[in-house]
PDB file of N, CA and C in Angstrom:
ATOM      1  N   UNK A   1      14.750  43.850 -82.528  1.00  0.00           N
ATOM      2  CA  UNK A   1      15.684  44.849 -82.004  1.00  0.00           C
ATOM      3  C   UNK A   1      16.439  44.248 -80.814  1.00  0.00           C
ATOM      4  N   UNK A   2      17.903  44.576 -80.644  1.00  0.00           N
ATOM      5  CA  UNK A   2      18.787  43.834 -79.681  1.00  0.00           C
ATOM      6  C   UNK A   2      18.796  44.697 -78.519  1.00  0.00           C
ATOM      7  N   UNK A   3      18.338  43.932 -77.289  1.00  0.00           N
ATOM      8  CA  UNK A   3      18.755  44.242 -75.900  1.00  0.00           C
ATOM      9  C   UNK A   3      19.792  45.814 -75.890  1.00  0.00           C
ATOM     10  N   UNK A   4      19.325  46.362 -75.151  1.00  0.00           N
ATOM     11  CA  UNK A   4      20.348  47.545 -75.485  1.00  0.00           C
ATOM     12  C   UNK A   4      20.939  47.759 -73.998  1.00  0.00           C
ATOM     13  N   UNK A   5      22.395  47.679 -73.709  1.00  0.00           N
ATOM     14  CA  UNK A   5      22.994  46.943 -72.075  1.00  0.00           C
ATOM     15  C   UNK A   5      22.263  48.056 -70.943  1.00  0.00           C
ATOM     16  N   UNK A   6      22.109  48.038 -69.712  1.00  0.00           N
ATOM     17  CA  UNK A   6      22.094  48.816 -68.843  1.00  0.00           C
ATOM     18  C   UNK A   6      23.112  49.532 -67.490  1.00  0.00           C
ATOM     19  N   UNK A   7      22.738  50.809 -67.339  1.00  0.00           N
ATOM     20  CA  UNK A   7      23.824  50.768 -66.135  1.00  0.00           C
ATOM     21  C   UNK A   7      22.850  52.037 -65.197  1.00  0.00           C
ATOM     22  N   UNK A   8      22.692  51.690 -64.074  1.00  0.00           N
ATOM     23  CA  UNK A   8      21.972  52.502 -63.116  1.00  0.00           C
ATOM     24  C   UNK A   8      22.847  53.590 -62.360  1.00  0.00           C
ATOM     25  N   UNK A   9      22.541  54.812 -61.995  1.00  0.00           N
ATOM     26  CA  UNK A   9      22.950  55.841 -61.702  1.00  0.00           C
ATOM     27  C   UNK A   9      23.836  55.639 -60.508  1.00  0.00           C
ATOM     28  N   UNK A  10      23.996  54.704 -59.535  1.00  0.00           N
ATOM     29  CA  UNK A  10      23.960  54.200 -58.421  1.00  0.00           C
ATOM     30  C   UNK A  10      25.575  53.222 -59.288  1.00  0.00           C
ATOM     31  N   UNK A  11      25.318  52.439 -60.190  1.00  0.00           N
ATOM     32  CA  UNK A  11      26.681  51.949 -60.491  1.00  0.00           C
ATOM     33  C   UNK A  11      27.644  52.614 -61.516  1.00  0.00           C
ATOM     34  N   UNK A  12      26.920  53.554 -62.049  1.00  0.00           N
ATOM     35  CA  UNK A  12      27.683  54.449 -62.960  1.00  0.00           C
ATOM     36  C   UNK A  12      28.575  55.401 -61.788  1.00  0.00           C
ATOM     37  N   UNK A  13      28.035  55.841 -60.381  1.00  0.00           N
ATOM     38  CA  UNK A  13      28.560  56.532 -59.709  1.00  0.00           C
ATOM     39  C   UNK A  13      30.036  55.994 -59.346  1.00  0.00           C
ATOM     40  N   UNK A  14      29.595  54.563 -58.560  1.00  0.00           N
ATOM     41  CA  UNK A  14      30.411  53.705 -58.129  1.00  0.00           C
ATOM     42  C   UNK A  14      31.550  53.444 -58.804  1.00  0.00           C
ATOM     43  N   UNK A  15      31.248  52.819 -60.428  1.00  0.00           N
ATOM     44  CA  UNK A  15      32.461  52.944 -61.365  1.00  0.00           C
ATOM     45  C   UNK A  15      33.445  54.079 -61.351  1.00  0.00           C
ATOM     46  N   UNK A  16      32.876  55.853 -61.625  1.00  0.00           N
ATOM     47  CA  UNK A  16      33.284  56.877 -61.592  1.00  0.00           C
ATOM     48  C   UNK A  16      34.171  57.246 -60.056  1.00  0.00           C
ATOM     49  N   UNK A  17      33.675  56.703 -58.992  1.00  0.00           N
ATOM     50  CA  UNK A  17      34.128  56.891 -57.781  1.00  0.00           C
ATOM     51  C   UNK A  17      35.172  55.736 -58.020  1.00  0.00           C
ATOM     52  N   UNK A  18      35.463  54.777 -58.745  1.00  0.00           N
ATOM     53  CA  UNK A  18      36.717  54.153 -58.467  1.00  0.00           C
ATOM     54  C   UNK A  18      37.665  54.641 -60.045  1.00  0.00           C
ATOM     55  N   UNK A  19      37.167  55.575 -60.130  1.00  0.00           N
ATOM     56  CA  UNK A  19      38.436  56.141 -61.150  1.00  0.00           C
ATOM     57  C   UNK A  19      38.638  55.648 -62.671  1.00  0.00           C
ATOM     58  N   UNK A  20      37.299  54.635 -63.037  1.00  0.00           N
ATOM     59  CA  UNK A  20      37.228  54.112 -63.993  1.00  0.00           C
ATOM     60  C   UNK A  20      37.275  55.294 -64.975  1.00  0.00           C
ATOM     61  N   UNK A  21      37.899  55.175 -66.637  1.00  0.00           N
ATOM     62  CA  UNK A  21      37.633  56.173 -67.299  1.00  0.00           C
ATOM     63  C   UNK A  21      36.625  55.848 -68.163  1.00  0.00           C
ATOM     64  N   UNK A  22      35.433  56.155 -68.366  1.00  0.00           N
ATOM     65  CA  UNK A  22      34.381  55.964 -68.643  1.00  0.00           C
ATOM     66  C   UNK A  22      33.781  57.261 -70.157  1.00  0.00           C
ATOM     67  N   UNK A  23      33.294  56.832 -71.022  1.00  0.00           N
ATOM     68  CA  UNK A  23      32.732  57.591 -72.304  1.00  0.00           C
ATOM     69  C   UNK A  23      31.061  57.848 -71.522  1.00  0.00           C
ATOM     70  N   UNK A  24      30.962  59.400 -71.199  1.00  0.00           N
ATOM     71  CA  UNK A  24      29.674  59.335 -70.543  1.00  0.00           C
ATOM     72  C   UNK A  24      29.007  60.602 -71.730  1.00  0.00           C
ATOM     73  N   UNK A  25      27.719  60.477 -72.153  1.00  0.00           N
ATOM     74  CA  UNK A  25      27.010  61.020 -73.097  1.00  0.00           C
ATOM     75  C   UNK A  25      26.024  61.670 -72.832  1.00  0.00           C
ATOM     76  N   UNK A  26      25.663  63.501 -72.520  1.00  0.00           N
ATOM     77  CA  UNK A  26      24.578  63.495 -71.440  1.00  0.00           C
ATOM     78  C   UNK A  26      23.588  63.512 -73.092  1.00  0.00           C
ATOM     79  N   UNK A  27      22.728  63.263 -72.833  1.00  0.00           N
ATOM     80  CA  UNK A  27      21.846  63.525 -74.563  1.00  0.00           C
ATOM     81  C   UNK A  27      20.591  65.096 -74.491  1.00  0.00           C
ATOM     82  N   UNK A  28      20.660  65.302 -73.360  1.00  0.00           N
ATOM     83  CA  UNK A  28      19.314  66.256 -72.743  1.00  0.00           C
ATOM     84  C   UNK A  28      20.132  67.535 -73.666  1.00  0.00           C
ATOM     85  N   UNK A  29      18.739  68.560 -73.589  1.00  0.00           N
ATOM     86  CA  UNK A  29      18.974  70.073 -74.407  1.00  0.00           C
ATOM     87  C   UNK A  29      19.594  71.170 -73.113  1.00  0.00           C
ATOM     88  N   UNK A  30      19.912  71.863 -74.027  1.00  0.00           N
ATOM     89  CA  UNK A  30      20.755  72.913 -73.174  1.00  0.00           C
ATOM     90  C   UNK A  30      20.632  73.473 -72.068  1.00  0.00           C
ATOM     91  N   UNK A  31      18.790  73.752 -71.999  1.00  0.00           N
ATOM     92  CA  UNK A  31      18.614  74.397 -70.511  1.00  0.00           C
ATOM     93  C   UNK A  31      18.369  73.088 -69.810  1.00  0.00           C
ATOM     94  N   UNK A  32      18.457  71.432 -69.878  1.00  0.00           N
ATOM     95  CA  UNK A  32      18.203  71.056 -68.920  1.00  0.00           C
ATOM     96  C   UNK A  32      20.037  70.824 -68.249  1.00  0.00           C
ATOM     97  N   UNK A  33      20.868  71.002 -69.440  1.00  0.00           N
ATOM     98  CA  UNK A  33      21.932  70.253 -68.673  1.00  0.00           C
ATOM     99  C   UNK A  33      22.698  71.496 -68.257  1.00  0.00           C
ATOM    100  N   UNK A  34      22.641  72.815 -68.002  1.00  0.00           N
ATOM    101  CA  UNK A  34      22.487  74.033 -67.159  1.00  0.00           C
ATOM    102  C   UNK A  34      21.789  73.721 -65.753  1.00  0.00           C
ATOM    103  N   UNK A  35      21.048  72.803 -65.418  1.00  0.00           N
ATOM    104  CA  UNK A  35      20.632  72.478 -64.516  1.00  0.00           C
ATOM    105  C   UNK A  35      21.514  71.747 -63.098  1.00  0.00           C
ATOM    106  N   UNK A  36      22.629  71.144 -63.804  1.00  0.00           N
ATOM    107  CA  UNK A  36      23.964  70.266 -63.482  1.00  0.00           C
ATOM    108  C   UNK A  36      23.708  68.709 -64.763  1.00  0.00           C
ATOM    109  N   UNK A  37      25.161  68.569 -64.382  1.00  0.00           N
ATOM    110  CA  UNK A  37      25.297  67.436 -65.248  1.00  0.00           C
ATOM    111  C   UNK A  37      26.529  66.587 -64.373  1.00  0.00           C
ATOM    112  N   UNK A  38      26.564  65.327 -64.676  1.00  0.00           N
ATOM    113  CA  UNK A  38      27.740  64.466 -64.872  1.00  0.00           C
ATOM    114  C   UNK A  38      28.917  65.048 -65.279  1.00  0.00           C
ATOM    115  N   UNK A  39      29.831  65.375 -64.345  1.00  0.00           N
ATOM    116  CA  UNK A  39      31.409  66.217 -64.485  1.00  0.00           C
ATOM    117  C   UNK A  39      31.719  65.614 -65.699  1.00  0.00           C
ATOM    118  N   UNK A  40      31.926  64.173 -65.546  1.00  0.00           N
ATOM    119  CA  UNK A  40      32.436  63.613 -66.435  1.00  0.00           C
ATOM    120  C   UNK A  40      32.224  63.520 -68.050  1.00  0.00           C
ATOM    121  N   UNK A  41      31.072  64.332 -68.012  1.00  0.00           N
ATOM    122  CA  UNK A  41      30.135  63.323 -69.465  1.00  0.00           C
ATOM    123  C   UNK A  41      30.752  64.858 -70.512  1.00  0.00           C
ATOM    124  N   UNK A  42      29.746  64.261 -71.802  1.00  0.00           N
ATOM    125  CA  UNK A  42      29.954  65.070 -72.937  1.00  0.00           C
ATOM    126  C   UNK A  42      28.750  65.673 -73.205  1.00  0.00           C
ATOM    127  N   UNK A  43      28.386  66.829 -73.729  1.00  0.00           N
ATOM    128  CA  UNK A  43      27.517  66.903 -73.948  1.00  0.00           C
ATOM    129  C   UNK A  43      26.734  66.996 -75.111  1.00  0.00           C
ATOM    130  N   UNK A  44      26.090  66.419 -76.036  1.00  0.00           N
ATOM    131  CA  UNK A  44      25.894  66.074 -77.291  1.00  0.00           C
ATOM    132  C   UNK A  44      23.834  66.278 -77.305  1.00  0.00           C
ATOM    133  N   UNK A  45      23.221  67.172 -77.419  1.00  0.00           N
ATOM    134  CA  UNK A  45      21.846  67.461 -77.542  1.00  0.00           C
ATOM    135  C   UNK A  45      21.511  65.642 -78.445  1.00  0.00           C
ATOM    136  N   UNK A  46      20.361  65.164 -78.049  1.00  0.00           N
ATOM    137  CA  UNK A  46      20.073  64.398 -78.686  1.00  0.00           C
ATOM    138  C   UNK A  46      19.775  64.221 -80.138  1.00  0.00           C
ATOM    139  N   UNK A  47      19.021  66.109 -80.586  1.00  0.00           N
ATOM    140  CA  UNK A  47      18.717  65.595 -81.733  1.00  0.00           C
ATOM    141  C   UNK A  47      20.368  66.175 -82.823  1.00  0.00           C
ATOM    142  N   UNK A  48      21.377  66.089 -81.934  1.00  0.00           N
ATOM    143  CA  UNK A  48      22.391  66.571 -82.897  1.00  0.00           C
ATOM    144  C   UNK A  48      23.219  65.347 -82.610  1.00  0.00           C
ATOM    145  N   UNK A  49      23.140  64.206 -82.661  1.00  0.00           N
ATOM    146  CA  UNK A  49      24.086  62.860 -82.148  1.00  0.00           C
ATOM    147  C   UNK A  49      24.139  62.499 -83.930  1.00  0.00           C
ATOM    148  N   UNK A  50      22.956  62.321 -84.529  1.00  0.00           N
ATOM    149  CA  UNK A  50      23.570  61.957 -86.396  1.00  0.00           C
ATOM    150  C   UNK A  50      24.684  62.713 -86.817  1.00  0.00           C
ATOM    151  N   UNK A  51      24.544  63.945 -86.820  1.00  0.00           N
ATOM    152  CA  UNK A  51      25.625  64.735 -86.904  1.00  0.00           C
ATOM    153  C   UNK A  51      27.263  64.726 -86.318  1.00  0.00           C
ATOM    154  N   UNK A  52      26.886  64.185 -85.464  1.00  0.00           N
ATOM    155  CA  UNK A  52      28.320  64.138 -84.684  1.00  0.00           C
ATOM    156  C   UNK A  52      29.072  62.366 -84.735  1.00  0.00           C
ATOM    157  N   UNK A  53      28.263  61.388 -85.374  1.00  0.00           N
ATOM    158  CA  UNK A  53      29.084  60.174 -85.590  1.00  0.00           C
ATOM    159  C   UNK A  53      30.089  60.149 -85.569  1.00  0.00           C
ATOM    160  N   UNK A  54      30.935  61.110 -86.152  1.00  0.00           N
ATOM    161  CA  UNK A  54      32.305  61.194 -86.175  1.00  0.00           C
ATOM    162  C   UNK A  54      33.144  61.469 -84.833  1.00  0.00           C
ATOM    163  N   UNK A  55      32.528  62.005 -83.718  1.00  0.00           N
ATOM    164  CA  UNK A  55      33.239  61.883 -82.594  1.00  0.00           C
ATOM    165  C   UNK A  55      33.266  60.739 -81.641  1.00  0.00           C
ATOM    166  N   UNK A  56      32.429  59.648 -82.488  1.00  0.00           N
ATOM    167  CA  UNK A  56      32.182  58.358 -81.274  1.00  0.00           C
ATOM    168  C   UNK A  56      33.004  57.242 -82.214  1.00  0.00           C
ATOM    169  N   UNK A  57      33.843  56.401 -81.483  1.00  0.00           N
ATOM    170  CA  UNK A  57      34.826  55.578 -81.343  1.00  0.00           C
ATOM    171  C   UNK A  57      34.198  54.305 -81.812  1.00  0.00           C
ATOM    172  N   UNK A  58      33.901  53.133 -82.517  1.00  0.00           N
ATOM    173  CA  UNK A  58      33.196  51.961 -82.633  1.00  0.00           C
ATOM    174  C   UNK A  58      34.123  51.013 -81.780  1.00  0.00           C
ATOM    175  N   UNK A  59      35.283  51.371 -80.712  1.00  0.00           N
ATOM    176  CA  UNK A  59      36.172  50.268 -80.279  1.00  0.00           C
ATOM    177  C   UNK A  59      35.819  50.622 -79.037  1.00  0.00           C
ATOM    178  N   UNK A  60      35.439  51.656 -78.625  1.00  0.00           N
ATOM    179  CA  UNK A  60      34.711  52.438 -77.358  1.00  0.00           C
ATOM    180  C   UNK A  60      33.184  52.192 -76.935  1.00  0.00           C
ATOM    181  N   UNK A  61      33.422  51.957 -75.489  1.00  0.00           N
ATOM    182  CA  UNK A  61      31.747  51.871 -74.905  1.00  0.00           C
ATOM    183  C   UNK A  61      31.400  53.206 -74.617  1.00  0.00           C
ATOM    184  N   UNK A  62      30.259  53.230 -74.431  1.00  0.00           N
ATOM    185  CA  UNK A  62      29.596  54.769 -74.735  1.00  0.00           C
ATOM    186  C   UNK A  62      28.145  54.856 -73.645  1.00  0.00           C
ATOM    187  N   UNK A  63      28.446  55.515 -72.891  1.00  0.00           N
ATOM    188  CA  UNK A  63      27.198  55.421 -71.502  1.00  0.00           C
ATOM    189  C   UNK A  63      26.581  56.811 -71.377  1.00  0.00           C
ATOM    190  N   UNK A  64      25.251  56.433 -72.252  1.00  0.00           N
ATOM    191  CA  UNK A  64      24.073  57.634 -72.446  1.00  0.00           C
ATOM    192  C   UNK A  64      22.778  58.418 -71.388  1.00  0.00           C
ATOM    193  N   UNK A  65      22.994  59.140 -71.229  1.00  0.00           N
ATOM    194  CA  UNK A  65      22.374  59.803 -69.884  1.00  0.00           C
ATOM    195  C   UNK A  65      21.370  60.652 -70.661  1.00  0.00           C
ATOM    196  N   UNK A  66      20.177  60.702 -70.085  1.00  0.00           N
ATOM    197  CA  UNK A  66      18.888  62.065 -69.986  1.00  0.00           C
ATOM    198  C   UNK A  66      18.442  62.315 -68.642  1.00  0.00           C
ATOM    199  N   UNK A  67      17.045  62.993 -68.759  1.00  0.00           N
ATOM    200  CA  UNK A  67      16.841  63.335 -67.628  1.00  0.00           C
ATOM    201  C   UNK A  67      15.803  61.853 -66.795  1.00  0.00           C
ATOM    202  N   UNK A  68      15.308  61.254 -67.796  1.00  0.00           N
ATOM    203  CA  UNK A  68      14.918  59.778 -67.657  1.00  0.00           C
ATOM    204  C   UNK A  68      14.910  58.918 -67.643  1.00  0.00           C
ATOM    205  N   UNK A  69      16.193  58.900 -68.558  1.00  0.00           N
ATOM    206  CA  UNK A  69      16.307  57.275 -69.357  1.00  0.00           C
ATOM    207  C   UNK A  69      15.641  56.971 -70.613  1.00  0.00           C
ATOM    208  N   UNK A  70      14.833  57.619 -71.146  1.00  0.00           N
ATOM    209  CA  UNK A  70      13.794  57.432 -72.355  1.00  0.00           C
ATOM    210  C   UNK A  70      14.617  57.629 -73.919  1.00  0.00           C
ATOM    211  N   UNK A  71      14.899  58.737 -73.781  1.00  0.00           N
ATOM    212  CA  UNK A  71      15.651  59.410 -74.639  1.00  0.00           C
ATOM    213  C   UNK A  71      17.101  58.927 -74.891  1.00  0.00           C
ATOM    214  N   UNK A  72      17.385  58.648 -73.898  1.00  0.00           N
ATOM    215  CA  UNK A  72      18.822  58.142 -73.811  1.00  0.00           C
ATOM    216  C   UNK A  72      18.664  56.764 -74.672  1.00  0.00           C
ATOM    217  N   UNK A  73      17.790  56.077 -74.209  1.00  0.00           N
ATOM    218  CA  UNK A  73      17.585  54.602 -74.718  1.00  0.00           C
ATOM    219  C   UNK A  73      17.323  54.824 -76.013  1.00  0.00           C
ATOM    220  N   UNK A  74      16.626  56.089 -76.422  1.00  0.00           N
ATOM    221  CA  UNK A  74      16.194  55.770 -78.541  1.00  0.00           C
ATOM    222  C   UNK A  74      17.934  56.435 -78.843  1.00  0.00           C
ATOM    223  N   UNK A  75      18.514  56.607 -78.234  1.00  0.00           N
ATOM    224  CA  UNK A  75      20.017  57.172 -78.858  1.00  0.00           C
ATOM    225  C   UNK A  75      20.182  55.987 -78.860  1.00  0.00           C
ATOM    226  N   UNK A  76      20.322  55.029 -77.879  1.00  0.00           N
ATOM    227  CA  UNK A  76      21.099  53.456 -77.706  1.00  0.00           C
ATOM    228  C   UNK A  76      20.788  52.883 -79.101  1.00  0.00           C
ATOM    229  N   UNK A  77      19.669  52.719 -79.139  1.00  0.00           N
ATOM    230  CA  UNK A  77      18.820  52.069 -80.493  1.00  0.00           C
ATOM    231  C   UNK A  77      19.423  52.398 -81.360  1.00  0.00           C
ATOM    232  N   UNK A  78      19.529  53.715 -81.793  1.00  0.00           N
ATOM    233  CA  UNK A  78      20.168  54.314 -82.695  1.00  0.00           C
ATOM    234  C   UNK A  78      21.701  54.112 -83.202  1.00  0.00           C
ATOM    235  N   UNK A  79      22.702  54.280 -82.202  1.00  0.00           N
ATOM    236  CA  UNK A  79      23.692  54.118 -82.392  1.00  0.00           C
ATOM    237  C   UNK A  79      24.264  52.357 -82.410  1.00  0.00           C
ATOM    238  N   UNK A  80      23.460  52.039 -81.979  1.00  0.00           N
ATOM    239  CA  UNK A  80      23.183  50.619 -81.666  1.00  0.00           C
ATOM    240  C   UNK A  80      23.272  49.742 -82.700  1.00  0.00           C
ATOM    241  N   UNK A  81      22.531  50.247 -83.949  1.00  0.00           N
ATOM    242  CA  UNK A  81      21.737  50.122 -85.097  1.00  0.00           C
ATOM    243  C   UNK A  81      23.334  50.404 -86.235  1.00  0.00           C
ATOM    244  N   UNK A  82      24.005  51.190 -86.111  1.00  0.00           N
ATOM    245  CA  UNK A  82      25.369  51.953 -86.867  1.00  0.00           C
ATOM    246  C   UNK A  82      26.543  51.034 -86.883  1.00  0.00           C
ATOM    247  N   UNK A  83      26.133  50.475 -85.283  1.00  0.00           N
ATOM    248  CA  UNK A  83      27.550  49.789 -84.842  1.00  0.00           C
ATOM    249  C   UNK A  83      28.519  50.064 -83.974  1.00  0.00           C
ATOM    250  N   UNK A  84      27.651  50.694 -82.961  1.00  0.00           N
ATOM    251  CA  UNK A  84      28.616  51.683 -82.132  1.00  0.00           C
ATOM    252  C   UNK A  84      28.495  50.507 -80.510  1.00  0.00           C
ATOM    253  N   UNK A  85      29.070  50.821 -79.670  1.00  0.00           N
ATOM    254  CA  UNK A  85      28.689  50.072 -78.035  1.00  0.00           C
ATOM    255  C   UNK A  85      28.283  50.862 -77.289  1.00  0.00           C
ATOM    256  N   UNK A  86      26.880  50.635 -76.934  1.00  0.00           N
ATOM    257  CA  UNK A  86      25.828  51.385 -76.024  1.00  0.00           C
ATOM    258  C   UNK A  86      25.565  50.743 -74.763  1.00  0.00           C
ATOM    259  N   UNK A  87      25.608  51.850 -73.901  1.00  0.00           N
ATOM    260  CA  UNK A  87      24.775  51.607 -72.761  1.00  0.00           C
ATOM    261  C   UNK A  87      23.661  52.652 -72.190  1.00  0.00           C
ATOM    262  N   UNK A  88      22.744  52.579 -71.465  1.00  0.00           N
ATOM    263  CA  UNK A  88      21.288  53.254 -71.521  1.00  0.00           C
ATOM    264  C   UNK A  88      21.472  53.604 -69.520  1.00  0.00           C
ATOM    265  N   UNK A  89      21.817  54.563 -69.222  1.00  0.00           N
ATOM    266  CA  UNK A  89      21.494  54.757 -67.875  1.00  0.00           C
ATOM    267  C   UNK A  89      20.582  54.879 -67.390  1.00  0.00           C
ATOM    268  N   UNK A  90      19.701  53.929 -66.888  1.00  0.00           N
ATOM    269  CA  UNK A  90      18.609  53.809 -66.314  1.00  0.00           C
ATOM    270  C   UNK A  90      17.715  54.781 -65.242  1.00  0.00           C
ATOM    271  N   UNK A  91      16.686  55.392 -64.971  1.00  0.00           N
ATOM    272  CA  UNK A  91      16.460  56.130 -63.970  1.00  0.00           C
ATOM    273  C   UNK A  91      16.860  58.126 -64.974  1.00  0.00           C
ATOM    274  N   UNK A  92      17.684  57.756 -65.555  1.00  0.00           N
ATOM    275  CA  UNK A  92      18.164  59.491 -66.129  1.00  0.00           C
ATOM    276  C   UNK A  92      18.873  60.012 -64.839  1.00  0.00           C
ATOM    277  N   UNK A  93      18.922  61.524 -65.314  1.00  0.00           N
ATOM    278  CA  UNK A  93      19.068  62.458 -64.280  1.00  0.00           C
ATOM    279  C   UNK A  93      18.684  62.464 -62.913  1.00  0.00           C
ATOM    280  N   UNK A  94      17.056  62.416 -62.966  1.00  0.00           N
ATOM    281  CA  UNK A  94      16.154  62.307 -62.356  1.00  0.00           C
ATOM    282  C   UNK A  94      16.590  61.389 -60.791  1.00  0.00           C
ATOM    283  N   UNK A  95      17.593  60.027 -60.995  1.00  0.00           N
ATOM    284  CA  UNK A  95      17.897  59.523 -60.409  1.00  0.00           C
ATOM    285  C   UNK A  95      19.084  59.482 -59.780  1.00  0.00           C
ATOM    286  N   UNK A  96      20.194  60.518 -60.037  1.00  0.00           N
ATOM    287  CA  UNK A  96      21.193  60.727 -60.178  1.00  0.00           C
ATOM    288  C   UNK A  96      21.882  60.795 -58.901  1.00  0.00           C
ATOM    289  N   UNK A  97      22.285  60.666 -58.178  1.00  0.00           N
ATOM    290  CA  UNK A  97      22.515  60.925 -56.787  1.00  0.00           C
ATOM    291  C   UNK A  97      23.654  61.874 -55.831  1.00  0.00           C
ATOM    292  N   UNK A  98      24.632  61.440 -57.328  1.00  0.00           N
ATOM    293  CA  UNK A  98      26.643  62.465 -57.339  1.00  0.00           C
ATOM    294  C   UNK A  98      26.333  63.181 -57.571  1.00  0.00           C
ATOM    295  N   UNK A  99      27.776  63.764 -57.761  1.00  0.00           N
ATOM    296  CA  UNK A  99      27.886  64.741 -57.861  1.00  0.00           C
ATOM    297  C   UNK A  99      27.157  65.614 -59.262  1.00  0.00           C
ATOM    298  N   UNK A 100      27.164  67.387 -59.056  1.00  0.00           N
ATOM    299  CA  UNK A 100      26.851  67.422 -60.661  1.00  0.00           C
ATOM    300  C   UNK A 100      27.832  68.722 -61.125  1.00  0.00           C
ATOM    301  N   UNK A 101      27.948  68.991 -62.140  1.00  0.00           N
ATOM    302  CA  UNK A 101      28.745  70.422 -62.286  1.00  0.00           C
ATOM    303  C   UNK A 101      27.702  71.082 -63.162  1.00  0.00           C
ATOM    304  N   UNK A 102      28.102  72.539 -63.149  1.00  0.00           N
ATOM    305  CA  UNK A 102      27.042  73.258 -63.966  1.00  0.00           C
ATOM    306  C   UNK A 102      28.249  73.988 -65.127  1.00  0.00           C
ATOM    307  N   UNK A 103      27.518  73.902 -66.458  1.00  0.00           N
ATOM    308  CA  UNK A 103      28.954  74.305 -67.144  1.00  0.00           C
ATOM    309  C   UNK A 103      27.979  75.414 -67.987  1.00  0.00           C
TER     310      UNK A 103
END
């Protein structure tokens, strides 16, 4: 199985704070991302990401968020596996430090 890239909450911020436009993926279930989330991100429940292939880009990088990192990483694998460009935010939620919105 291939290396699946990383990006820590701390440089995902940094990127976002310089205006980068970024594909952000939260993967967590409904009541956790009611909790706040990443303004930026999408929100796609993990176990509904097979289903939704059709909204992810294969020319596009794609930066996957949970509340750990765990979960996020078997999406990486996954999409990984299809042919898609993954990255695994390290730490999750949990580590998150920005801002969050509640939607």
């Amino acid at each position: 199985m291939s290396e699946i890239k990383i990006i820590t909450p701390a440089e995902l911020e940094a990127k976002l704070e310089a205006g980068e436009q970024l594909e952000i993926v939260d993967v967590r279930e409904d009541e956790e991302v009611q909790m706040g989330m990443i303004g930026e991100a999408k929100h796609i429940p993990m176990n509904e990401i097979p289903a939704n292939l059709d909204q992810f880009d294969k020319e596009k990088e794609y930066i996957f968020v949970c509340r750990s990192g765990r979960r996020s990483e078997n999406v990486c694998h996954y999409l990984q596996e299809q042919g898609f460009k993954v990255v695994n935010m390290t730490g999750g939620m949990l580590e998150w430090t920005g801002e969050v919105v509640f939607k």
